[in-house]
Protein backbone atom coordinates (compact mmCIF):
# COMPACT_ATOMS: atom_id res chain seq x y z
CA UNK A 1 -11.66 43.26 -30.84
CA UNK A 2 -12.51 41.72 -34.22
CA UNK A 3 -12.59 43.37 -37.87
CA UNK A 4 -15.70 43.01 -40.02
CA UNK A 5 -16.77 43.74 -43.43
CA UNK A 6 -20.27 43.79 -44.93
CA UNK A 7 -22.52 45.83 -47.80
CA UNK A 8 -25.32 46.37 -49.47
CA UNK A 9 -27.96 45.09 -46.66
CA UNK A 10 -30.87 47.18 -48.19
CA UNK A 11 -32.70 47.39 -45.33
CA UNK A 12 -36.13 48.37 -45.45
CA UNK A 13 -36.28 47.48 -49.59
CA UNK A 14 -38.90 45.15 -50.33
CA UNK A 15 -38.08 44.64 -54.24
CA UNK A 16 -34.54 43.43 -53.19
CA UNK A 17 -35.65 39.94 -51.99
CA UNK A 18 -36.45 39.68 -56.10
CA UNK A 19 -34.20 41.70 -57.81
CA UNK A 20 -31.30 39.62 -55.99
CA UNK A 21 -33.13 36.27 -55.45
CA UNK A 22 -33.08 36.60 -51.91
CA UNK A 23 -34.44 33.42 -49.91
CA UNK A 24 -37.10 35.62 -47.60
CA UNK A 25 -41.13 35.73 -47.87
CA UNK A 26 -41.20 39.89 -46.69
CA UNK A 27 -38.58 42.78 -46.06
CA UNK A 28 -39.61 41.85 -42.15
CA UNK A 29 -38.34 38.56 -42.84
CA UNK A 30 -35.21 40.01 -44.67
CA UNK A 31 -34.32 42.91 -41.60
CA UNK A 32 -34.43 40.21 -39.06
CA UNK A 33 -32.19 37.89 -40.20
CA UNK A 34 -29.53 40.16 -41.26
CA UNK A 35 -29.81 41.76 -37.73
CA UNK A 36 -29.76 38.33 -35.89
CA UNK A 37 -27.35 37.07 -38.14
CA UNK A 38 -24.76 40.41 -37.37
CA UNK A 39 -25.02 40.07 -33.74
CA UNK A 40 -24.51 36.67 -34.16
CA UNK A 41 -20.57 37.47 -34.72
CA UNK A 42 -19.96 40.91 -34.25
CA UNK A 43 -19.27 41.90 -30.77
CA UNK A 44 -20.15 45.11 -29.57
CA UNK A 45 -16.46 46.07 -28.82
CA UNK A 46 -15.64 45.17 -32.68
CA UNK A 47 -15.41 47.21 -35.73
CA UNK A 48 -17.68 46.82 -38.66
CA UNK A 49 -17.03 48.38 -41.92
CA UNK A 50 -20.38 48.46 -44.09
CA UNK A 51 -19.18 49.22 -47.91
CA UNK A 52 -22.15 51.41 -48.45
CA UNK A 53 -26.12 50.88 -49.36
CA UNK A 54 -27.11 50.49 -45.87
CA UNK A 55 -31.37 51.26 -46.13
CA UNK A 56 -33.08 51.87 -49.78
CA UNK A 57 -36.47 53.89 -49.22
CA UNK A 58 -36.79 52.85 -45.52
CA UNK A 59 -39.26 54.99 -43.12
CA UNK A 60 -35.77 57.05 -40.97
CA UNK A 61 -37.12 55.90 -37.82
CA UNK A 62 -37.13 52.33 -38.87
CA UNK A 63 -33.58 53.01 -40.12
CA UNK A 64 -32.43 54.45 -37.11
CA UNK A 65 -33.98 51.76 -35.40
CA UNK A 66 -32.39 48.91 -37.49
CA UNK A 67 -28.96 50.65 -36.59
CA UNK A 68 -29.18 50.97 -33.28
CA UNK A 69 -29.87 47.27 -32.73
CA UNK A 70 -26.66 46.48 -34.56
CA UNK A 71 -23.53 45.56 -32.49
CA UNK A 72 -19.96 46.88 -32.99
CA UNK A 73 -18.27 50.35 -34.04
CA UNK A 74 -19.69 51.05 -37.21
CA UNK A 75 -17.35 52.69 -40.33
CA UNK A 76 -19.50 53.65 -43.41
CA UNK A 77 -18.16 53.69 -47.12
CA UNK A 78 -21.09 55.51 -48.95
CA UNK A 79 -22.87 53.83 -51.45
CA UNK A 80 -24.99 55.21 -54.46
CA UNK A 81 -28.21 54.57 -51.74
CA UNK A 82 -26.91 55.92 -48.81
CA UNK A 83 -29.42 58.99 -48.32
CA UNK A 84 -28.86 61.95 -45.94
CA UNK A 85 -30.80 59.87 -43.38
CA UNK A 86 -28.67 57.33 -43.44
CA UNK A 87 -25.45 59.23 -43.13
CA UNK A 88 -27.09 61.30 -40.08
CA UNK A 89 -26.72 57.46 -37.88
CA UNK A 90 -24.18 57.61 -35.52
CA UNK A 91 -21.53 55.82 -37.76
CA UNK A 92 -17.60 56.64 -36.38
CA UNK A 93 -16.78 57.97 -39.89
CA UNK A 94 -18.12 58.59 -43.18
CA UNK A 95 -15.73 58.44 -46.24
CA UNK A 96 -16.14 57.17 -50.05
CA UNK A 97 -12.66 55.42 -50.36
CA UNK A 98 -11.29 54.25 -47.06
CA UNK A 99 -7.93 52.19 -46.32
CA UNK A 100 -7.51 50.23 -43.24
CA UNK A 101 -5.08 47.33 -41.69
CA UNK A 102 -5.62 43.78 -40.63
CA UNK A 103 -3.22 41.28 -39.36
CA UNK A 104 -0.49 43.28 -41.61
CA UNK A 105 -2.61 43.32 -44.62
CA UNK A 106 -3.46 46.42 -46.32
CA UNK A 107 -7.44 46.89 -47.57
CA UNK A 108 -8.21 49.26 -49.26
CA UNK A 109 -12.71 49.93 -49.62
CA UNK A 110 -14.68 51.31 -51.87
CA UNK A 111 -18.73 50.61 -52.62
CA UNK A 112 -17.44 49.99 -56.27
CA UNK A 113 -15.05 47.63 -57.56
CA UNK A 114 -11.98 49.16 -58.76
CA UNK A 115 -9.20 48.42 -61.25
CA UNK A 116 -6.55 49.80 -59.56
CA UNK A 117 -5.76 51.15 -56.08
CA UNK A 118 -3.55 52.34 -53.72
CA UNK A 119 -0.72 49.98 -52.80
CA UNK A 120 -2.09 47.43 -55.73
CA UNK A 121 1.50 46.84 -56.62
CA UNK A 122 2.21 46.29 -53.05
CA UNK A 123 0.12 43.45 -51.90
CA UNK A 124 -2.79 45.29 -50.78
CA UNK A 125 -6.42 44.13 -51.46
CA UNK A 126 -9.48 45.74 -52.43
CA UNK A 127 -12.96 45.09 -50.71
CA UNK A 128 -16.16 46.08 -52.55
CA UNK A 129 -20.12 45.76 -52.78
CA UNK A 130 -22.87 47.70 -54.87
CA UNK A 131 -22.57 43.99 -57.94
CA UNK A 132 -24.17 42.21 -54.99
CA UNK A 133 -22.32 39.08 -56.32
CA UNK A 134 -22.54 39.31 -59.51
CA UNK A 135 -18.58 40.58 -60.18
CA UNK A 136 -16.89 37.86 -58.97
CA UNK A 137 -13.58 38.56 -57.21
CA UNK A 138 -9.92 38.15 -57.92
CA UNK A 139 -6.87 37.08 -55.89
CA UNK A 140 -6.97 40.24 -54.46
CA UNK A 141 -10.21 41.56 -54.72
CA UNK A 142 -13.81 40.56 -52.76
CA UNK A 143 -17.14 41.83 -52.89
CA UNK A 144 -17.98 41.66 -49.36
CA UNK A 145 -21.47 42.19 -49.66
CA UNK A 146 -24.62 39.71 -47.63
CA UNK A 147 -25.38 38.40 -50.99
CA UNK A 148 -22.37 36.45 -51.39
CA UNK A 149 -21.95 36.37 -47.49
CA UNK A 150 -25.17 35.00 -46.04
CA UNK A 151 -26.06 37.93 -45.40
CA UNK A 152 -23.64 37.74 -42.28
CA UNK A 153 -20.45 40.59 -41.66
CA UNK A 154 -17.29 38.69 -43.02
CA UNK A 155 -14.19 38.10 -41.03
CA UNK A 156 -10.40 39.63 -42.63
CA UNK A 157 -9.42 35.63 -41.97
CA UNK A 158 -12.45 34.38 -44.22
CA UNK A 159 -12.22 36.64 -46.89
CA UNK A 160 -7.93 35.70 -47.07
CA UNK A 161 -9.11 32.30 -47.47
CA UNK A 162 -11.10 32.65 -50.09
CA UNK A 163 -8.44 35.16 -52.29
CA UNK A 164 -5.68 32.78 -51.51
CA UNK A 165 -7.88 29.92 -53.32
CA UNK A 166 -8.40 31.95 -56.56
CA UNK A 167 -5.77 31.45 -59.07
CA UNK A 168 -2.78 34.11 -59.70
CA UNK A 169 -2.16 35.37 -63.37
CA UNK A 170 1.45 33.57 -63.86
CA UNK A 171 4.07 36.33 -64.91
CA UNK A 172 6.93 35.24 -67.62
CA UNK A 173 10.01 34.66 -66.17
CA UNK A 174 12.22 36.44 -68.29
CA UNK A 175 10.30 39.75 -67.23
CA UNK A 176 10.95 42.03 -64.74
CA UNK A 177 9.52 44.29 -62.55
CA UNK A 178 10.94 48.09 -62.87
CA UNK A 179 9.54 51.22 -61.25
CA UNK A 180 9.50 53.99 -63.75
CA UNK A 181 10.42 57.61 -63.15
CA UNK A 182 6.88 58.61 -62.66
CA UNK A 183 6.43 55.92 -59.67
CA UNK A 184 4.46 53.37 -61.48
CA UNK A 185 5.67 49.73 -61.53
CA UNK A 186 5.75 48.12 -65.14
């Protein structure tokens, strides 16, 4: 069973393909690919976490539809466009801020990026969508979103690559790390 992490498909929103420059002639176009493109890599026994804005204005049956062709145990993190029709799919759970673990690394998801987070301190990332690439990411930090994707589900392994290659702010050496009485690390 393999871990996956996607957002912000807007399926069923025509004006997307322009707002975000996406490379398809219709929203036909656009829901195809990002279906073929999911099954392409996520198995049906795998997990999927979708960081919220799953449909934008979409007819619920075509919704429903869209969902049901999509492989894998599906975890949504609401996003600003996930309506009640949406959240009435049969997703395994429904949360705004969800924490999970891969290969020993903490992740810790949210629709929107965050400046700080649970376990920061502590080596554990943060995954996020809703910029649709346009907040770029940090050494530990990714929007996971099909926009900066190709508009295919990302792998834990993929998205470690590509943190590990992003520079680390340096810290002086003459400083050190100290927890204060409150808990927080300064």
């Amino acid at each position: 069973m393999a871990t996956w992490f996607t957002a912000d498909t807007h399926f069923g929103h025509a004006r997307i393909i322009d707002i975000c420059k996406r490379p398809f002639s219709s929203v036909d176009e656009m829901d195809r690919c990002m279906i073929a493109n999911w099954n392409s890599v996520v198995a049906k026994s795998d997990q999927v976490y979708f960081l919220g804005d799953f449909a934008y204005r979409a007819d619920p049956r075509s919704t429903r539809k869209v969902f049901n062709q999509l492989h894998g145990q599906k975890f949504l993190i609401e996003g600003n466009h996930d309506n009640e029709h949406t959240r009435q799919l049969k997703w395994s759970d429904i949360s705004q801020i969800r924490e999970t673990s891969v290969d020993g690394q903490r992740i810790v998801m949210c629709h929107y990026a965050l400046r700080s987070w649970a376990g920061l301190h502590h080596g554990a990332v943060h995954l996020y969508g809703h910029s649709h690439g346009s907040l770029p990411g940090t050494y530990h930090s990714e929007d996971v979103g099909v926009d900066v994707y190709g508009f295919t589900p990302v792998s834990w392994p993929t998205i470690k690559a590509r943190l590990d290659a992003r520079p680390r702010p340096e810290q002086p050496a003459d400083i050190e790390e100290t927890v204060t009485p409150g808990g927080l690390t300064v």
